[in-house]
PDB file of N, CA and C in Angstrom:
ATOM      1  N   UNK A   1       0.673  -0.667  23.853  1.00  0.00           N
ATOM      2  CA  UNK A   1       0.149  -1.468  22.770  1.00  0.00           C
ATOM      3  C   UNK A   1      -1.161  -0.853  22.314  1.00  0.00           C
ATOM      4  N   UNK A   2      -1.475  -1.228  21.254  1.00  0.00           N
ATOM      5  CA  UNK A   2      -2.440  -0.620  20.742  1.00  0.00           C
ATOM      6  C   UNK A   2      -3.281  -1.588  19.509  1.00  0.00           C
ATOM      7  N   UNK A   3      -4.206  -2.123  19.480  1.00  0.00           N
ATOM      8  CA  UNK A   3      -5.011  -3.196  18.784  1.00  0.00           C
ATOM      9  C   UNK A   3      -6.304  -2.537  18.190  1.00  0.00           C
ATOM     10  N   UNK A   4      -5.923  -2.734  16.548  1.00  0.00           N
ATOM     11  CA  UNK A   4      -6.917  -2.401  15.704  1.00  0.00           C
ATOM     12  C   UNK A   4      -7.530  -3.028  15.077  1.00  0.00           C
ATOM     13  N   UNK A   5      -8.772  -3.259  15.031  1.00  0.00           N
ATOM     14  CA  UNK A   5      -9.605  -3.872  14.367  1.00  0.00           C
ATOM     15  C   UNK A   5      -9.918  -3.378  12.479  1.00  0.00           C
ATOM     16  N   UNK A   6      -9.549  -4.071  11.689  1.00  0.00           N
ATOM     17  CA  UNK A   6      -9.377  -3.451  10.319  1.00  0.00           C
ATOM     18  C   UNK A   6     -10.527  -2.847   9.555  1.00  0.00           C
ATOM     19  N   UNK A   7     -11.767  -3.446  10.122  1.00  0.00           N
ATOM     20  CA  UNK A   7     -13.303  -2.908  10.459  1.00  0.00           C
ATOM     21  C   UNK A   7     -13.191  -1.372  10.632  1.00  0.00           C
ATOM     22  N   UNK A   8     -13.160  -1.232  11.187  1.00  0.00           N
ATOM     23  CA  UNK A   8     -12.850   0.625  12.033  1.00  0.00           C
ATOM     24  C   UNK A   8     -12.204   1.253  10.888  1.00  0.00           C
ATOM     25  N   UNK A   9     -11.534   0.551   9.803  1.00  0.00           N
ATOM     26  CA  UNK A   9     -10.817   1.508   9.326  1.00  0.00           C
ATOM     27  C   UNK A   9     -10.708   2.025   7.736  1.00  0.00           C
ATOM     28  N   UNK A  10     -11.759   1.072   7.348  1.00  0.00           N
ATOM     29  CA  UNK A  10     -12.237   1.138   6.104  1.00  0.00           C
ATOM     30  C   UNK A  10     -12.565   1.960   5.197  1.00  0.00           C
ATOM     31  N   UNK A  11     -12.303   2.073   4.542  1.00  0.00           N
ATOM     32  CA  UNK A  11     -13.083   3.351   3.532  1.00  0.00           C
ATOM     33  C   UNK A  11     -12.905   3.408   1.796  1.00  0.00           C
ATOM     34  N   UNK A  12     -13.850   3.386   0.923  1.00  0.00           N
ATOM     35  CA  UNK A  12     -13.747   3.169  -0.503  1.00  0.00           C
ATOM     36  C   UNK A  12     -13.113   4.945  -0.546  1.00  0.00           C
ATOM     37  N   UNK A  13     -11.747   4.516  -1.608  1.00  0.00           N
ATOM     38  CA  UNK A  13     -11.166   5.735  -2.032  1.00  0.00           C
ATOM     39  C   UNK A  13     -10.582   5.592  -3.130  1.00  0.00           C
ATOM     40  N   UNK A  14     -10.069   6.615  -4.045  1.00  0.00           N
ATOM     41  CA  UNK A  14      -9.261   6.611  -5.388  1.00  0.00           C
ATOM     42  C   UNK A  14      -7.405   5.711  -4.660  1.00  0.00           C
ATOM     43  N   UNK A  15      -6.974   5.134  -5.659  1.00  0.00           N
ATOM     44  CA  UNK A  15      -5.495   4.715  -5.210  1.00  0.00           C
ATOM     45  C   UNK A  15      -5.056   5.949  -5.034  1.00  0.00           C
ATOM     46  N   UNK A  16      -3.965   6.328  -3.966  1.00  0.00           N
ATOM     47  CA  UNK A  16      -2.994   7.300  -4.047  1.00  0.00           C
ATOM     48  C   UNK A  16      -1.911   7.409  -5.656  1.00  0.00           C
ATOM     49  N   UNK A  17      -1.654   8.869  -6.091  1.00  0.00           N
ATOM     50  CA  UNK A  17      -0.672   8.897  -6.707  1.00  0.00           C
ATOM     51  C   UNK A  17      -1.442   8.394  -8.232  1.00  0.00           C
ATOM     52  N   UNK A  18      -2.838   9.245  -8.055  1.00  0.00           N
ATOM     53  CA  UNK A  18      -2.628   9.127  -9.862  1.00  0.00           C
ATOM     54  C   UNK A  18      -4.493   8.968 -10.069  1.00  0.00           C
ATOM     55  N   UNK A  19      -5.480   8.753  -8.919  1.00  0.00           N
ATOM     56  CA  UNK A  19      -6.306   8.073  -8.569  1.00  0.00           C
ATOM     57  C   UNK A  19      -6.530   7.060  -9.620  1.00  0.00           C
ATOM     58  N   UNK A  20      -5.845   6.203 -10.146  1.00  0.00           N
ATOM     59  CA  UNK A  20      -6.373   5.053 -11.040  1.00  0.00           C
ATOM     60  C   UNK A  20      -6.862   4.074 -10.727  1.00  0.00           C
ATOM     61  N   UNK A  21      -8.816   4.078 -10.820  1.00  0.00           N
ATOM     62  CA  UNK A  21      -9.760   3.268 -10.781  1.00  0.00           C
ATOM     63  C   UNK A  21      -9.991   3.601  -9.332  1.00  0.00           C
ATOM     64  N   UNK A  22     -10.536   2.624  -8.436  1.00  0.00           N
ATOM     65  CA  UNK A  22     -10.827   2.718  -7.344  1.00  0.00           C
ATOM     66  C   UNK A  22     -10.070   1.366  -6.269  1.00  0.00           C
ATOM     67  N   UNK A  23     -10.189   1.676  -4.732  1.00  0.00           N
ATOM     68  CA  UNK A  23     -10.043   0.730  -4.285  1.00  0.00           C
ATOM     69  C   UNK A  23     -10.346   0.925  -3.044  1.00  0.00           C
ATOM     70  N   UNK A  24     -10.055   0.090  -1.953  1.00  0.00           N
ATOM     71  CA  UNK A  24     -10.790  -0.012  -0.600  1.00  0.00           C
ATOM     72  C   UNK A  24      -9.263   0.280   0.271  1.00  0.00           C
ATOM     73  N   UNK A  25      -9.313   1.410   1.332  1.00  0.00           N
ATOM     74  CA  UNK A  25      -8.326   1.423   2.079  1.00  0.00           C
ATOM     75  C   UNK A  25      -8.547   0.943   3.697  1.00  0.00           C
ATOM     76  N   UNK A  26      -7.680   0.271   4.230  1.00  0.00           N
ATOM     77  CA  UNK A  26      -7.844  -0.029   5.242  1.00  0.00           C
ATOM     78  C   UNK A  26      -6.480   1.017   6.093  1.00  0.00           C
ATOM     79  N   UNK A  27      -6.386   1.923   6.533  1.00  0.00           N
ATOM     80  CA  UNK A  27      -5.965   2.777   7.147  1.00  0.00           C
ATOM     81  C   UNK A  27      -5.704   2.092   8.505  1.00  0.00           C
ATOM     82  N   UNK A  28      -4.967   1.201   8.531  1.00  0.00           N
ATOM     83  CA  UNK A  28      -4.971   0.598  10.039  1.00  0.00           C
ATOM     84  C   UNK A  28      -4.035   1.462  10.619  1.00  0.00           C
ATOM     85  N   UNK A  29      -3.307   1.851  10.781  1.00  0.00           N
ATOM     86  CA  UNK A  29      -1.756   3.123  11.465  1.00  0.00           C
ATOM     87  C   UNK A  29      -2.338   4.394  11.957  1.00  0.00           C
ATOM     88  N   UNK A  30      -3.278   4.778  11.165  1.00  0.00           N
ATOM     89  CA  UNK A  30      -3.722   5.958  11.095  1.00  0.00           C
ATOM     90  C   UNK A  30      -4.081   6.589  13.085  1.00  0.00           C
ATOM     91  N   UNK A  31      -5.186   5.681  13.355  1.00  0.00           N
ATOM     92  CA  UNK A  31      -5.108   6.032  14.634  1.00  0.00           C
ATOM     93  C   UNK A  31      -4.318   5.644  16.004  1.00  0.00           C
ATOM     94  N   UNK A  32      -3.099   5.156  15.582  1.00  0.00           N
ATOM     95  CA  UNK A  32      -2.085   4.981  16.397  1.00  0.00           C
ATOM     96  C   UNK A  32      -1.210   5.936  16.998  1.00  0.00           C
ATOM     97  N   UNK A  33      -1.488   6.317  18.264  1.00  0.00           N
ATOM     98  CA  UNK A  33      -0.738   7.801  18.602  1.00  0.00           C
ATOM     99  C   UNK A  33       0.938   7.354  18.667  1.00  0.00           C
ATOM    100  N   UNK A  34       1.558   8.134  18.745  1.00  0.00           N
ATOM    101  CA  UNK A  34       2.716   8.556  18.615  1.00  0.00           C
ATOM    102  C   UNK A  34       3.327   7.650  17.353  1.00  0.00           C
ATOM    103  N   UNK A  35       3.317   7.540  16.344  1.00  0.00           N
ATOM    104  CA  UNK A  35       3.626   6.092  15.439  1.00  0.00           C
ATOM    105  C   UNK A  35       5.060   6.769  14.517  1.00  0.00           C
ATOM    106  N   UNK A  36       5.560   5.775  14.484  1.00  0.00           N
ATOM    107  CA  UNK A  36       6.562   6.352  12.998  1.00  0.00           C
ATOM    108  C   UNK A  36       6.942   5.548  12.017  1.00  0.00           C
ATOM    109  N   UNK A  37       6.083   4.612  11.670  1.00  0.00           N
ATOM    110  CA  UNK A  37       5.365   3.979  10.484  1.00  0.00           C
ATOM    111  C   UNK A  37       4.211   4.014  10.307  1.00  0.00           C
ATOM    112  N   UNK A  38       4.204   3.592   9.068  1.00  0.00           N
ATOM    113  CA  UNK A  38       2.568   3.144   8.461  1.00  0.00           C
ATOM    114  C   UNK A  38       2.158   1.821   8.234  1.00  0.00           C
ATOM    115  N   UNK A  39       1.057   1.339   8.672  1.00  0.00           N
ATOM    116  CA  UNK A  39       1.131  -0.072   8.143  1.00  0.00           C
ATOM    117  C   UNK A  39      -0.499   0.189   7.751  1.00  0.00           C
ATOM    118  N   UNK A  40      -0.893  -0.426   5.955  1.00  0.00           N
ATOM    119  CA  UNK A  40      -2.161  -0.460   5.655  1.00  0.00           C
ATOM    120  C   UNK A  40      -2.400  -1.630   5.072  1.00  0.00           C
ATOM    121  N   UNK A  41      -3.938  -2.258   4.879  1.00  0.00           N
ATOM    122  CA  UNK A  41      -3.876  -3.110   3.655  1.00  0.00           C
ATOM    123  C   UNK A  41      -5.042  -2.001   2.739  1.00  0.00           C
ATOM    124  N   UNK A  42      -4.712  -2.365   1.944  1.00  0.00           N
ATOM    125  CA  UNK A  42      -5.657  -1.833  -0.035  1.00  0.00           C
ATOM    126  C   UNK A  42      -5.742  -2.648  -0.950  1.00  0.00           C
ATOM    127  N   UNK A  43      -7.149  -2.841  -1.035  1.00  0.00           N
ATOM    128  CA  UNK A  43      -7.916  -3.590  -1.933  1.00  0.00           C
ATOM    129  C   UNK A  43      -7.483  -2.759  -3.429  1.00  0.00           C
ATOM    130  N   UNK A  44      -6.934  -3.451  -4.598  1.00  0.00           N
ATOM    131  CA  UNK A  44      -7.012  -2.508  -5.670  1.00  0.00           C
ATOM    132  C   UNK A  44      -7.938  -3.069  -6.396  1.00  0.00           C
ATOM    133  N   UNK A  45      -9.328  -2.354  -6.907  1.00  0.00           N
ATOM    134  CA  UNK A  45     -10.131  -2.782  -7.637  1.00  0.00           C
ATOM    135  C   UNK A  45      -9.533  -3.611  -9.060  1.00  0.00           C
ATOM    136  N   UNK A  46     -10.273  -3.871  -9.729  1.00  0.00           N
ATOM    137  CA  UNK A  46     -10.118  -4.432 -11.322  1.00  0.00           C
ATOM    138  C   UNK A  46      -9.851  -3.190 -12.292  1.00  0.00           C
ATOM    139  N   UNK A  47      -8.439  -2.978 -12.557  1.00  0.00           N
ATOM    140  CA  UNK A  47      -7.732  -2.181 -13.280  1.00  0.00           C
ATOM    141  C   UNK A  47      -7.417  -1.174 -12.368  1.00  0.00           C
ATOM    142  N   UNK A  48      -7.163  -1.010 -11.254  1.00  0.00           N
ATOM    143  CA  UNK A  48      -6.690  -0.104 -10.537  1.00  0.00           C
ATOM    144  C   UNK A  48      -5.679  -0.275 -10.056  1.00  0.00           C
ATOM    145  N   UNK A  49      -4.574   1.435  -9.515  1.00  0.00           N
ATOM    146  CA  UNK A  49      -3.280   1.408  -9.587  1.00  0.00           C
ATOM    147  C   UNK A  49      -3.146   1.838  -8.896  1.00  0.00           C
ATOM    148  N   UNK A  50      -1.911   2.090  -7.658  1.00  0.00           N
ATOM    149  CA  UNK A  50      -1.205   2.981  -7.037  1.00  0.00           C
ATOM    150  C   UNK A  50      -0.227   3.776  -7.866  1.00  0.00           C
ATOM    151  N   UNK A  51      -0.618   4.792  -8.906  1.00  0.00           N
ATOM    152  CA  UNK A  51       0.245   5.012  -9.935  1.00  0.00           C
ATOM    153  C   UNK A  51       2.000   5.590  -9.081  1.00  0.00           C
ATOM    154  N   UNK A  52       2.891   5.705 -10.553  1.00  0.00           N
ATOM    155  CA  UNK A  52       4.055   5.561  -9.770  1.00  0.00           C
ATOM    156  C   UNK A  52       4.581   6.859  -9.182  1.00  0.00           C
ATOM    157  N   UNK A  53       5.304   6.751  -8.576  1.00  0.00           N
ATOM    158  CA  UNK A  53       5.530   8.070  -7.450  1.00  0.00           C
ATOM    159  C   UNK A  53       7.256   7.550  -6.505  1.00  0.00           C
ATOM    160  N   UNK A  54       7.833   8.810  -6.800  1.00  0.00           N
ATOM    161  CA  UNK A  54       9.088   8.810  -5.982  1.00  0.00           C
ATOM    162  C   UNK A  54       9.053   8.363  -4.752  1.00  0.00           C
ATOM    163  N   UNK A  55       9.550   7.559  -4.239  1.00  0.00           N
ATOM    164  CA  UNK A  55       9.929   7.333  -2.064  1.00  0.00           C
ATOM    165  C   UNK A  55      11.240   7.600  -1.779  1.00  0.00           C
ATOM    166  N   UNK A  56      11.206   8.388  -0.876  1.00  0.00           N
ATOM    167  CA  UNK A  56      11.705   8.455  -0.016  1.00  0.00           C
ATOM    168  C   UNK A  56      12.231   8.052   1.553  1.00  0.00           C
ATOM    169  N   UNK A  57      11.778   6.285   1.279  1.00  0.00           N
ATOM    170  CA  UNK A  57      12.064   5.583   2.533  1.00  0.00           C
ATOM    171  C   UNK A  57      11.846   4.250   1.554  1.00  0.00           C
ATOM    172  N   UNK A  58      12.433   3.007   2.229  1.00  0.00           N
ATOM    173  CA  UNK A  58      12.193   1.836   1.994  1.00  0.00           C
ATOM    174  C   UNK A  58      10.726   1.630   2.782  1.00  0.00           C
ATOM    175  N   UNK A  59      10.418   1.008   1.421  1.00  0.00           N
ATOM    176  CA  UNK A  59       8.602   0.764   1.337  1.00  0.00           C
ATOM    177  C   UNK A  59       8.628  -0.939   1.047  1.00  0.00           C
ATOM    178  N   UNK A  60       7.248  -1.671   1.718  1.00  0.00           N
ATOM    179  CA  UNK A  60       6.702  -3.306   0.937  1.00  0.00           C
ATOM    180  C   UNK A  60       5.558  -3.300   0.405  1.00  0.00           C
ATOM    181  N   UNK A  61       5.473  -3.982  -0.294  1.00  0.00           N
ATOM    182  CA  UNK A  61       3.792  -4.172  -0.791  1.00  0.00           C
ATOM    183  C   UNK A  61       3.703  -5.829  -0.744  1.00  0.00           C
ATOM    184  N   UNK A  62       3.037  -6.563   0.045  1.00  0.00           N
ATOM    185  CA  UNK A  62       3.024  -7.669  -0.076  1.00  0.00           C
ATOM    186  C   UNK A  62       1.425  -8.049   0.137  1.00  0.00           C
ATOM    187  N   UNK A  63       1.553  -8.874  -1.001  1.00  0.00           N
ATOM    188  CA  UNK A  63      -0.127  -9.688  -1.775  1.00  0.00           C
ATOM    189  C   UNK A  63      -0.482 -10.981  -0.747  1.00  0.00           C
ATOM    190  N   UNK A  64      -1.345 -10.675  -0.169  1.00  0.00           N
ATOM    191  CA  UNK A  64      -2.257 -11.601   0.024  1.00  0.00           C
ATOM    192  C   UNK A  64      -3.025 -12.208  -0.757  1.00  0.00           C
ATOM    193  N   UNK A  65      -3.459 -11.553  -1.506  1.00  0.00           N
ATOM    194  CA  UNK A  65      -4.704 -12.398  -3.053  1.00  0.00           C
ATOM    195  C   UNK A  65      -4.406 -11.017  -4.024  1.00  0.00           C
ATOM    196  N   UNK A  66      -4.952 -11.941  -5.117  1.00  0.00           N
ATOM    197  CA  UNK A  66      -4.782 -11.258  -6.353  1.00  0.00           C
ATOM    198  C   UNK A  66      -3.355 -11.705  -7.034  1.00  0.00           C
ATOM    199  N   UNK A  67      -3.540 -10.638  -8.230  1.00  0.00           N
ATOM    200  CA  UNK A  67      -2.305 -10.371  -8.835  1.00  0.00           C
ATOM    201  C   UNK A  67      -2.043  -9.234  -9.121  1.00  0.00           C
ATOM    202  N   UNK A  68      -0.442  -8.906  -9.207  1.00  0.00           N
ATOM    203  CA  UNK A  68      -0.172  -7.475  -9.704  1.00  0.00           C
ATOM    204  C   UNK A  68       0.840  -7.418 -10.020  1.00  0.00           C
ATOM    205  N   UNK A  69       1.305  -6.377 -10.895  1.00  0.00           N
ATOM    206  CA  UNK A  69       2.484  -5.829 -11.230  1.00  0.00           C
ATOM    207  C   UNK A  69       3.091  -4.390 -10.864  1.00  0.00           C
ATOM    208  N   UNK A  70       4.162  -5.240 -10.107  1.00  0.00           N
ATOM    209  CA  UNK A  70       5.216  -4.050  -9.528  1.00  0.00           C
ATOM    210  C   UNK A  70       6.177  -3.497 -10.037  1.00  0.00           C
ATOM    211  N   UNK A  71       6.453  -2.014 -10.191  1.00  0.00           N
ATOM    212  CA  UNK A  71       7.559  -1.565 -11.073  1.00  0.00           C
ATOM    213  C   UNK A  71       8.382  -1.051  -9.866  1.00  0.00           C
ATOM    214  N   UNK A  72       9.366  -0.385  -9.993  1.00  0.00           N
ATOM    215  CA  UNK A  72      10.810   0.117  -9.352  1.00  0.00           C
ATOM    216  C   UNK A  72      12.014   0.540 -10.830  1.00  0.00           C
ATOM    217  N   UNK A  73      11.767   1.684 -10.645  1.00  0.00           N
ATOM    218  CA  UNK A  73      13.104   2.168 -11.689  1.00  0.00           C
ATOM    219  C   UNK A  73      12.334   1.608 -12.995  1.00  0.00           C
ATOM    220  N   UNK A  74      13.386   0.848 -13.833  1.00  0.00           N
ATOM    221  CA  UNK A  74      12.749   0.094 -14.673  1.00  0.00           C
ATOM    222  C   UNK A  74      12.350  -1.000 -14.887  1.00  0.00           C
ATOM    223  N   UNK A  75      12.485  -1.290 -13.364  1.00  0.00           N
ATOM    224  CA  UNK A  75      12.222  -3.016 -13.770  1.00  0.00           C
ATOM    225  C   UNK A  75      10.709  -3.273 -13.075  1.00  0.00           C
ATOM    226  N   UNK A  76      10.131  -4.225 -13.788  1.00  0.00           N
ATOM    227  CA  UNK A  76       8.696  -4.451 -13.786  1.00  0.00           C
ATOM    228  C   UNK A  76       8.190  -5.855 -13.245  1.00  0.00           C
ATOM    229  N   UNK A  77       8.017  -6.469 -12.228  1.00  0.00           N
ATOM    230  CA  UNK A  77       7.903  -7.663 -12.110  1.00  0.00           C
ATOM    231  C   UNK A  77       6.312  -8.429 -11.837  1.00  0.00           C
ATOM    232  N   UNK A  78       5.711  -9.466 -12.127  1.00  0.00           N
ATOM    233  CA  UNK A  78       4.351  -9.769 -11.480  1.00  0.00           C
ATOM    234  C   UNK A  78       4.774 -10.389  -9.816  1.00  0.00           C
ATOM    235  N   UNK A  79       3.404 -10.001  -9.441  1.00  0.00           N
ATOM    236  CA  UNK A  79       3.338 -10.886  -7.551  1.00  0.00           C
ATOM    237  C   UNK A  79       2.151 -11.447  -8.104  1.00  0.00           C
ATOM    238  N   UNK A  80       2.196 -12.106  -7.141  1.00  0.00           N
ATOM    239  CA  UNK A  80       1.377 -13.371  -6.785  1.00  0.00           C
ATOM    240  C   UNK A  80       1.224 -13.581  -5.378  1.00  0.00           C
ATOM    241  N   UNK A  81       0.109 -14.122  -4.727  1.00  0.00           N
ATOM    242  CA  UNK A  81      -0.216 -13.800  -2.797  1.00  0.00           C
ATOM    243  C   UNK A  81       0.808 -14.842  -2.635  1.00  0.00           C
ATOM    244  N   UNK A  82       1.616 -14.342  -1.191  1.00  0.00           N
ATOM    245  CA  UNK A  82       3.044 -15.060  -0.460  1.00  0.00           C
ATOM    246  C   UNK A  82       4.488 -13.959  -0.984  1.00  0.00           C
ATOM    247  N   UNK A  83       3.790 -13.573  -2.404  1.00  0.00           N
ATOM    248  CA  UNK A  83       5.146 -12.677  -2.444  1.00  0.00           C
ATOM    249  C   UNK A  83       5.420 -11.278  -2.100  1.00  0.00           C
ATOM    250  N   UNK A  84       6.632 -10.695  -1.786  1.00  0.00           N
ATOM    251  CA  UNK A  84       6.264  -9.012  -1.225  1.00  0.00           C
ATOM    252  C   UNK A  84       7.424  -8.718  -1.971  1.00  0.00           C
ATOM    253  N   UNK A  85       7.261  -7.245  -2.652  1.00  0.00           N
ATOM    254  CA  UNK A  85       7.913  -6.685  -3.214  1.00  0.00           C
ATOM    255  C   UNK A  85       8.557  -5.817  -2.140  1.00  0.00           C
ATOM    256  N   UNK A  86       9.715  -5.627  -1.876  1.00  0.00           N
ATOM    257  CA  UNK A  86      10.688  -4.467  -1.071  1.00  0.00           C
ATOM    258  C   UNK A  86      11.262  -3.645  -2.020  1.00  0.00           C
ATOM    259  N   UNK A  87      10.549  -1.866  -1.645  1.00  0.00           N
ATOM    260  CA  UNK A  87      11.455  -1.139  -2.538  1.00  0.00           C
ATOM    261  C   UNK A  87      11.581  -0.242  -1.980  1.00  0.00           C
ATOM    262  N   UNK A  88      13.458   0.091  -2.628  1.00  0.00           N
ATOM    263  CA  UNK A  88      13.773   0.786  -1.982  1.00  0.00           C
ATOM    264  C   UNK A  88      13.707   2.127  -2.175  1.00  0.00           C
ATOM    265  N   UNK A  89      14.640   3.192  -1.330  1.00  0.00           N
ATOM    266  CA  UNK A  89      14.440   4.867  -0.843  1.00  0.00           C
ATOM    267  C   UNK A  89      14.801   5.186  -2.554  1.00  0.00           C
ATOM    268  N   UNK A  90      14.291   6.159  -2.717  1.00  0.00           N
ATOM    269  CA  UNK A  90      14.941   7.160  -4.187  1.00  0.00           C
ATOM    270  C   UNK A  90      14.359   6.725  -5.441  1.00  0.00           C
ATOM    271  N   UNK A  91      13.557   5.213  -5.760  1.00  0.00           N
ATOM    272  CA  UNK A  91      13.271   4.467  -6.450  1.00  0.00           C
ATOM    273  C   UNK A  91      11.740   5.270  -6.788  1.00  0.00           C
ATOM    274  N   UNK A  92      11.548   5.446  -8.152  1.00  0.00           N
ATOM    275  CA  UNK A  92      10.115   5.453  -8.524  1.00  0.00           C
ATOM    276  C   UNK A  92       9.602   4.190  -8.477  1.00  0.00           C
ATOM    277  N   UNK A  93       7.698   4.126  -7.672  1.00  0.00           N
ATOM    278  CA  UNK A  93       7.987   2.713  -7.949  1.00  0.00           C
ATOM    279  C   UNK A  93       6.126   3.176  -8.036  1.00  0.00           C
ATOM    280  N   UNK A  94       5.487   1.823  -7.798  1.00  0.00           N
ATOM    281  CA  UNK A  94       4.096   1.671  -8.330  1.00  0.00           C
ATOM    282  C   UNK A  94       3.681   0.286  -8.872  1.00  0.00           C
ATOM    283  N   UNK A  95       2.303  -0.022  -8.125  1.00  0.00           N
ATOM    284  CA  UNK A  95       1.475  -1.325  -8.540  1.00  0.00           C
ATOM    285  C   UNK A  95       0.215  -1.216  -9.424  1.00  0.00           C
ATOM    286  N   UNK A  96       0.130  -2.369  -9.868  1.00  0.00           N
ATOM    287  CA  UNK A  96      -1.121  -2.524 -10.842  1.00  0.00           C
ATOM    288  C   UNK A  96      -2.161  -3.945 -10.757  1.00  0.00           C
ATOM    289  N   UNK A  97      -3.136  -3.899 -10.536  1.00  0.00           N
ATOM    290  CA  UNK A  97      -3.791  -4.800 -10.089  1.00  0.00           C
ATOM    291  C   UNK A  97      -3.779  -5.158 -11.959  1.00  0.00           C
ATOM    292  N   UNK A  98      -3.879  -6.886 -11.635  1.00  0.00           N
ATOM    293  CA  UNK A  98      -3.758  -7.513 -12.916  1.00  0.00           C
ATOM    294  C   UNK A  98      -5.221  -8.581 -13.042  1.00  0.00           C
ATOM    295  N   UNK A  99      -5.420  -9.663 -13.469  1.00  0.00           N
ATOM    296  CA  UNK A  99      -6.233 -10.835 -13.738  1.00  0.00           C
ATOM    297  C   UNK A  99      -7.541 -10.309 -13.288  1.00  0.00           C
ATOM    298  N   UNK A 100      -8.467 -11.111 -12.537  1.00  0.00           N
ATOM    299  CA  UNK A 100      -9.975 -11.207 -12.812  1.00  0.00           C
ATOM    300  C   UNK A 100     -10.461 -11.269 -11.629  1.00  0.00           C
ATOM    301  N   UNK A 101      -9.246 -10.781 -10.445  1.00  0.00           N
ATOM    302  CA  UNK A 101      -9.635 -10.420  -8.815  1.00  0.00           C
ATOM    303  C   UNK A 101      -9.029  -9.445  -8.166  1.00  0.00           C
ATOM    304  N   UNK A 102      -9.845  -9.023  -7.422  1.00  0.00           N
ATOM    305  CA  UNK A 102      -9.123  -7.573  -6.875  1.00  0.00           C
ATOM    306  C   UNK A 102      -7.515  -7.965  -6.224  1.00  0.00           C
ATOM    307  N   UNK A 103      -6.553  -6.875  -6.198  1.00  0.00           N
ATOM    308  CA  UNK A 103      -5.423  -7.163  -5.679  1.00  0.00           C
ATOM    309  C   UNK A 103      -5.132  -6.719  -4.188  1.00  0.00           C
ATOM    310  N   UNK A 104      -5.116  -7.787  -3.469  1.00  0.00           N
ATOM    311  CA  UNK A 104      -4.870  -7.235  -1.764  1.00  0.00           C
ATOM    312  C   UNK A 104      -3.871  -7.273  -1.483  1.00  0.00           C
ATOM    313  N   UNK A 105      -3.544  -5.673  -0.608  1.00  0.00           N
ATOM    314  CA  UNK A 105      -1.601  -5.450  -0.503  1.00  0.00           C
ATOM    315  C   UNK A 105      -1.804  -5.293   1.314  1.00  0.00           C
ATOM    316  N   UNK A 106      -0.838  -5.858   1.355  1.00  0.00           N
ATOM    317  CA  UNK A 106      -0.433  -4.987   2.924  1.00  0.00           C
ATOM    318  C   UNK A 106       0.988  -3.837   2.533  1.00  0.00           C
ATOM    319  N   UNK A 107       0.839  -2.902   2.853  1.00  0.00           N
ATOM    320  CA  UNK A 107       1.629  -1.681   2.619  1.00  0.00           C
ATOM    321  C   UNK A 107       2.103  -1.378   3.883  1.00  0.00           C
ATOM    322  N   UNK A 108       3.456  -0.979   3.847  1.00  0.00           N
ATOM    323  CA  UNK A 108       4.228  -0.730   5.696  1.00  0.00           C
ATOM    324  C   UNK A 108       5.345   0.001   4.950  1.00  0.00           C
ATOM    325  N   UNK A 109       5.364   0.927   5.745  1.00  0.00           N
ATOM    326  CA  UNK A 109       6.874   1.777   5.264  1.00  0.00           C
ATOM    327  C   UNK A 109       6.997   3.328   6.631  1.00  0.00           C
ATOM    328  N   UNK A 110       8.467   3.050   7.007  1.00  0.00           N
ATOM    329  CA  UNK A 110       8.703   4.019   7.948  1.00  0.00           C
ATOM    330  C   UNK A 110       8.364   5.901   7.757  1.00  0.00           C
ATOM    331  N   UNK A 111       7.957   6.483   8.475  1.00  0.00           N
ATOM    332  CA  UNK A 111       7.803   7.698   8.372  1.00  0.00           C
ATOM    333  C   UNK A 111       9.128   8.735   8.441  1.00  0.00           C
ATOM    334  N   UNK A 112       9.144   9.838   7.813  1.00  0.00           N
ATOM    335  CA  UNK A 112      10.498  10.737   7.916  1.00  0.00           C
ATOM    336  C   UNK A 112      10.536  11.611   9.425  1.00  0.00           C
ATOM    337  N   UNK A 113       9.139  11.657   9.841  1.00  0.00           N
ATOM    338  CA  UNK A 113       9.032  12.126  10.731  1.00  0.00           C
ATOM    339  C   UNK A 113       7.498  11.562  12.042  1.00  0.00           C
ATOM    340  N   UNK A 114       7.663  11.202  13.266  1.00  0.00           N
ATOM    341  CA  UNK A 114       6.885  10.270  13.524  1.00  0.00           C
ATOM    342  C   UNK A 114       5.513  11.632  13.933  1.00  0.00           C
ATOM    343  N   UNK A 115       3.775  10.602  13.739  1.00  0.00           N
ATOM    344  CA  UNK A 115       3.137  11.681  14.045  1.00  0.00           C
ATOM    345  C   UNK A 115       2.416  10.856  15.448  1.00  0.00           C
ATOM    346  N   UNK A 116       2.013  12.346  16.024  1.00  0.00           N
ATOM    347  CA  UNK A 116       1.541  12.729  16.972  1.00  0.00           C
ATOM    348  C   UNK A 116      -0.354  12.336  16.702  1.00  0.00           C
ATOM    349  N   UNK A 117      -0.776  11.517  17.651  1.00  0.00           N
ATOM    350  CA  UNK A 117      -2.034  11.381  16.965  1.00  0.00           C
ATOM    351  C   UNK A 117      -3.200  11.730  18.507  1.00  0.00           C
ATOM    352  N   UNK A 118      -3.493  13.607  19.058  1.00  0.00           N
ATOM    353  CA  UNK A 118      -3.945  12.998  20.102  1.00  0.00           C
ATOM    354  C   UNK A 118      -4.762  11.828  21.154  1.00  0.00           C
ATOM    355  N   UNK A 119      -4.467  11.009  21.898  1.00  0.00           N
ATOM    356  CA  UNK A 119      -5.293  10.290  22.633  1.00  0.00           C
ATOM    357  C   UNK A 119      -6.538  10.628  23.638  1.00  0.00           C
TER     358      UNK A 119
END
């Protein structure tokens, strides 16, 4: 087992995949040795995006606060905190922080290959 404190893992960075606007990453997975997922949360600032980008694994994005809009292929839907978007492998997909508060995601999606993180 392995217990991370989300403190430890912080860091202001551009969104992945386009850097649109800014936002806060919480890299919680990152120092988990041997892992073969990811699990993060990301703050998306006010107008900031995870712009869209091909996957290659079934991915979630699920809102704790805020609002946003999630695309997949062509379809475009809003979240709202309680809801999680599941998308799947092959799908272009991508979020957008919406209204007049930052958008908080928890992000989890399996790795193609698991990494090695020495201890």
């Amino acid at each position: 087992m392995v217990v991370i404190d989300e403190r430890d893992t912080v860091r202001d960075e551009p969104p992945p995949h386009g850097a649109i606007g800014m936002s806060t990453a919480y890299r919680i997975s990152d120092a988990v040795p041997d892992r073969s997922m990811e699990f993060r949360k990301r703050v998306l600032h006010i107008d900031a995006a995870i712009g869209s980008h091909r996957i290659d694994h079934d991915e979630v994005y699920y809102v704790l606060s805020g609002l946003g809009e999630v695309s997949s292929g062509k379809q475009t839907m809003s979240l709202k905190p309680g809801m999680a978007a599941y998308l799947y492998r092959g799908e272009t997909v991508g979020i957008r922080q919406k209204g007049a508060a930052p958008l908080v995601l928890i992000i989890s999606y399996p790795l193609a290959t698991p990494v090695h993180v020495p201890g």
